[in-house]
C-alpha atoms as a PDB file:
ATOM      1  CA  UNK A   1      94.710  96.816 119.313  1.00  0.00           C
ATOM      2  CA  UNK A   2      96.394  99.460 116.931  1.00  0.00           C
ATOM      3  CA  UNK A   3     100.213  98.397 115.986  1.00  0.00           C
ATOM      4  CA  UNK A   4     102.603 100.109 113.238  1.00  0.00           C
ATOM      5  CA  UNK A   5     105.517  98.579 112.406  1.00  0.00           C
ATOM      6  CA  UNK A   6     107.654 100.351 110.101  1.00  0.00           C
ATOM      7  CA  UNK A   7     110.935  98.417 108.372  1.00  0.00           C
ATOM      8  CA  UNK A   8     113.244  99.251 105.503  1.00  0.00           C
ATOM      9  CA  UNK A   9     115.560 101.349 107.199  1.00  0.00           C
ATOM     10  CA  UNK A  10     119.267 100.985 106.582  1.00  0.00           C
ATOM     11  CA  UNK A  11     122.899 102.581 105.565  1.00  0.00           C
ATOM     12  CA  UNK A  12     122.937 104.370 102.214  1.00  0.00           C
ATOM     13  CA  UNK A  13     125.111 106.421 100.240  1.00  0.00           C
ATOM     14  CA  UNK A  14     124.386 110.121  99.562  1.00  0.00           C
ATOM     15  CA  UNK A  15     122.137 110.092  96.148  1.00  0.00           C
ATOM     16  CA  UNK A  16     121.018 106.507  96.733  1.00  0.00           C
ATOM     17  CA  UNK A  17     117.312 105.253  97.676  1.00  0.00           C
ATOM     18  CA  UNK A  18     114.942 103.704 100.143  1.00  0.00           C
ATOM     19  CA  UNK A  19     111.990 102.324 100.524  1.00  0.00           C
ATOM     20  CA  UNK A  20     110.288 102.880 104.330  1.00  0.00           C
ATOM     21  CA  UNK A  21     106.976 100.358 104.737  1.00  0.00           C
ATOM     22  CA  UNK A  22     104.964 101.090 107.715  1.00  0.00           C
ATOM     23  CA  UNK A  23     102.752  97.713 108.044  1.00  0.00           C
ATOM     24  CA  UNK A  24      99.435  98.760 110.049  1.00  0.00           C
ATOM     25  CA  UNK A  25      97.242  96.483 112.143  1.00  0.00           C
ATOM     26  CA  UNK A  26      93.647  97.073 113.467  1.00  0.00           C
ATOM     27  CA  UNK A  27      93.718  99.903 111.553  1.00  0.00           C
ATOM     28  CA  UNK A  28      92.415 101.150 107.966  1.00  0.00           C
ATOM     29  CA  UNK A  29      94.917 103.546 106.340  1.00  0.00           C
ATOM     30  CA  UNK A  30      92.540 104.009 103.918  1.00  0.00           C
ATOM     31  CA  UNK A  31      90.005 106.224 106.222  1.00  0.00           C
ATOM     32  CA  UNK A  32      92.944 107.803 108.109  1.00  0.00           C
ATOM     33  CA  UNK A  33      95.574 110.133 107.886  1.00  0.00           C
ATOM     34  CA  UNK A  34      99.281 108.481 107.984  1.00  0.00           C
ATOM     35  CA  UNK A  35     102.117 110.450 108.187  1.00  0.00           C
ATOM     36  CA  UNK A  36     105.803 110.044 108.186  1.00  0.00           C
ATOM     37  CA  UNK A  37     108.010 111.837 110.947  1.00  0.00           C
ATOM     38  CA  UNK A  38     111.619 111.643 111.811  1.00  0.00           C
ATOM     39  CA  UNK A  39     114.153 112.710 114.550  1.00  0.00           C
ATOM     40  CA  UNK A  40     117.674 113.168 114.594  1.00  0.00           C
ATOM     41  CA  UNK A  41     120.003 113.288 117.893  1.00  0.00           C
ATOM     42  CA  UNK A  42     119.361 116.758 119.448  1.00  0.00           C
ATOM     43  CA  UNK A  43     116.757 117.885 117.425  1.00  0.00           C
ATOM     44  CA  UNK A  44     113.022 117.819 117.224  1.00  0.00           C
ATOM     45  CA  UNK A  45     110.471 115.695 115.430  1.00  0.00           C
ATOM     46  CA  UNK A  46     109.365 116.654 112.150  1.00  0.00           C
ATOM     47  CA  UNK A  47     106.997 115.927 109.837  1.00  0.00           C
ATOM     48  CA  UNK A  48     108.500 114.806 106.673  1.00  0.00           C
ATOM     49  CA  UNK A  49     105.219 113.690 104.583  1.00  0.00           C
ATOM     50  CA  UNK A  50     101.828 112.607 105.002  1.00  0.00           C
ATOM     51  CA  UNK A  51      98.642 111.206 103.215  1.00  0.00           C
ATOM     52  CA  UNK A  52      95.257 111.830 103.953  1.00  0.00           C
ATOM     53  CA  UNK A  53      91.884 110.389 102.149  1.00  0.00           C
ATOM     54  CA  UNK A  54      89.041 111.777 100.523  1.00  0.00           C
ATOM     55  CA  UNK A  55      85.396 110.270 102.252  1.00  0.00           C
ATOM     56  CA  UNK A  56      84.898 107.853  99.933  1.00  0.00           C
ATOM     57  CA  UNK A  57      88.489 105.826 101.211  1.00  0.00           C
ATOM     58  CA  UNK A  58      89.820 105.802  97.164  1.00  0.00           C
ATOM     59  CA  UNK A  59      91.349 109.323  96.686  1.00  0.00           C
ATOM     60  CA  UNK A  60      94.575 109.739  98.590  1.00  0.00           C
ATOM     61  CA  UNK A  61      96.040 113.718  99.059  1.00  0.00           C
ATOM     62  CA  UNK A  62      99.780 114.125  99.807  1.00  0.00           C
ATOM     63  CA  UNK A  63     101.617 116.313 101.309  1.00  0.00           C
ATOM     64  CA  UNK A  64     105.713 117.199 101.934  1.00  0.00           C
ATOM     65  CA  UNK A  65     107.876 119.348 104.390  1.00  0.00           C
ATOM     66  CA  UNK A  66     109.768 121.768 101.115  1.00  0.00           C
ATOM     67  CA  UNK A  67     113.122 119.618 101.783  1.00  0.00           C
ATOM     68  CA  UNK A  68     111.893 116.331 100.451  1.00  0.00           C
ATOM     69  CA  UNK A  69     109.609 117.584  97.530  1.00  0.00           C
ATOM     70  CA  UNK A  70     110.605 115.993  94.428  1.00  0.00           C
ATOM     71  CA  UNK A  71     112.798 113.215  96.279  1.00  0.00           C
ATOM     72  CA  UNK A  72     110.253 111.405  98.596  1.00  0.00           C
ATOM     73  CA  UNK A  73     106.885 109.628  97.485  1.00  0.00           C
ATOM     74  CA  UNK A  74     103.985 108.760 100.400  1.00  0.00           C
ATOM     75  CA  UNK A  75     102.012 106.186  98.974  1.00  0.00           C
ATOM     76  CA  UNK A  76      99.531 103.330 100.370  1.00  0.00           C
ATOM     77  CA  UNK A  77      98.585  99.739  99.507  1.00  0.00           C
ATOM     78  CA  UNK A  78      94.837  99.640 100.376  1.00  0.00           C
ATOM     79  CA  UNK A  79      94.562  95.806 100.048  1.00  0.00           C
ATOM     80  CA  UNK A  80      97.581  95.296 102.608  1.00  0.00           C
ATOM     81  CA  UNK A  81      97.454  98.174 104.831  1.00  0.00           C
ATOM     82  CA  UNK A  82     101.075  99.180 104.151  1.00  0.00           C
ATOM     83  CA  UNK A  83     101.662 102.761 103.767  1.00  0.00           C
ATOM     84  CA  UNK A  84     105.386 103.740 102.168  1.00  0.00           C
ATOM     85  CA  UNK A  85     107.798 106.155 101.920  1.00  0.00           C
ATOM     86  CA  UNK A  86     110.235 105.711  98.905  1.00  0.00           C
ATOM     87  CA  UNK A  87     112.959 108.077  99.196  1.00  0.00           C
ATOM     88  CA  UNK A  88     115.454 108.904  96.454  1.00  0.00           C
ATOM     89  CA  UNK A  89     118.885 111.369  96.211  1.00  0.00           C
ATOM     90  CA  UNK A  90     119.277 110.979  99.759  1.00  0.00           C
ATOM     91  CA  UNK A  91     121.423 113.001 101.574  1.00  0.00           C
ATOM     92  CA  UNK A  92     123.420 112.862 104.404  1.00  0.00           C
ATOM     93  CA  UNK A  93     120.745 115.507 106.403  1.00  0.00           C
ATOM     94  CA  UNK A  94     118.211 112.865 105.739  1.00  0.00           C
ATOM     95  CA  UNK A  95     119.719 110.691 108.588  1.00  0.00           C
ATOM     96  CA  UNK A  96     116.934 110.445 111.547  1.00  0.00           C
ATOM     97  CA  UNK A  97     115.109 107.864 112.986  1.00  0.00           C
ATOM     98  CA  UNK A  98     111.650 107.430 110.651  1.00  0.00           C
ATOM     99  CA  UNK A  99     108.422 107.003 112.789  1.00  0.00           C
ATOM    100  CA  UNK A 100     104.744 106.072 111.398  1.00  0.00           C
ATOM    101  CA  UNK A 101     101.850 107.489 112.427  1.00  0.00           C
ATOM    102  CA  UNK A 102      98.332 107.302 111.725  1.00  0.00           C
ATOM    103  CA  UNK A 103      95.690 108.790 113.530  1.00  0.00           C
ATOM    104  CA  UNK A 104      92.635 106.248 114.486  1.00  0.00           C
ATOM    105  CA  UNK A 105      89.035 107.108 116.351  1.00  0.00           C
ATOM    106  CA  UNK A 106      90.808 110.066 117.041  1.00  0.00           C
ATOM    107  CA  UNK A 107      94.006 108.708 118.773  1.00  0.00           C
ATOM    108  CA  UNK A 108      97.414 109.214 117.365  1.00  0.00           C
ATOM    109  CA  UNK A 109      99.561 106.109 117.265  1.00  0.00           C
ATOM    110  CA  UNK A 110     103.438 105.823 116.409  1.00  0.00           C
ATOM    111  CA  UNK A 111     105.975 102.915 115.569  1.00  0.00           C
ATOM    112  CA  UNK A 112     108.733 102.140 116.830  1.00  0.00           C
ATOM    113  CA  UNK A 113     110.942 104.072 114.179  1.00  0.00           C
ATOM    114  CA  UNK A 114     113.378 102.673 111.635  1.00  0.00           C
ATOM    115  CA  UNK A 115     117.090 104.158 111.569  1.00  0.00           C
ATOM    116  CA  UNK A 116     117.730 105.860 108.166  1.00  0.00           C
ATOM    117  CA  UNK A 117     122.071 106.678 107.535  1.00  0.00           C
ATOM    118  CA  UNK A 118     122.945 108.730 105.066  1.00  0.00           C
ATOM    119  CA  UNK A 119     126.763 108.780 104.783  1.00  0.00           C
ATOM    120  CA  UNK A 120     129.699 107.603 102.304  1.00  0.00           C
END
């Protein structure tokens, strides 16, 4: 059975940083595509970064929605299947709820999301 459980969510002040671990289970992140989404109240999902592997499993590709570039890092420990999103200069907009997702055999599966506040 396929589980993601994400953690590290929390209440941060605008220009601070965390660090969002999505811990996978009968599941290897490093032959599938993982991806961070989030939702706010009201509006859609989105896409905020994913990671994808080479066929080999050892050379990771990331991508980034333009509004995170240069403040969030997807990343993956292969020996733990954790998968992470460290986010820095956050900013109030960044508030959603942060779902993993990875796509396995060809099925997508999420989390259960981890609230992320951005606010003084």
């Amino acid at each position: 059975q396929v589980q993601l459980v994400e953690s590290g969510g929390g209440l941060v002040q605008p220009g601070g940083s965390l660090r969002l671990s999505c811990a996978g289970s009968g599941v290897r992140f490093r032959f599938s595509t993982v991806a961070w989404y989030r939702q706010s109240p009201g509006k859609e999902r989105e896409q905020v970064a994913r990671i994808s592997t080479s066929t080999t499993g050892y050379t990771a590709y990331t991508r980034y929605i333009e509004s995170v570039k240069g403040r969030f890092t997807i990343s993956r420990d292969n020996a733990k299947e954790m998968v992470y999103l460290q986010m820095n200069s956050l900013k109030p907009e960044d508030t959603a709820v942060y779902y993993c997702n990875v796509n396995w055999n060809s099925v997508d599966y999420w989390g259960q999301g981890t609230q992320v506040t951005v606010s003084s």
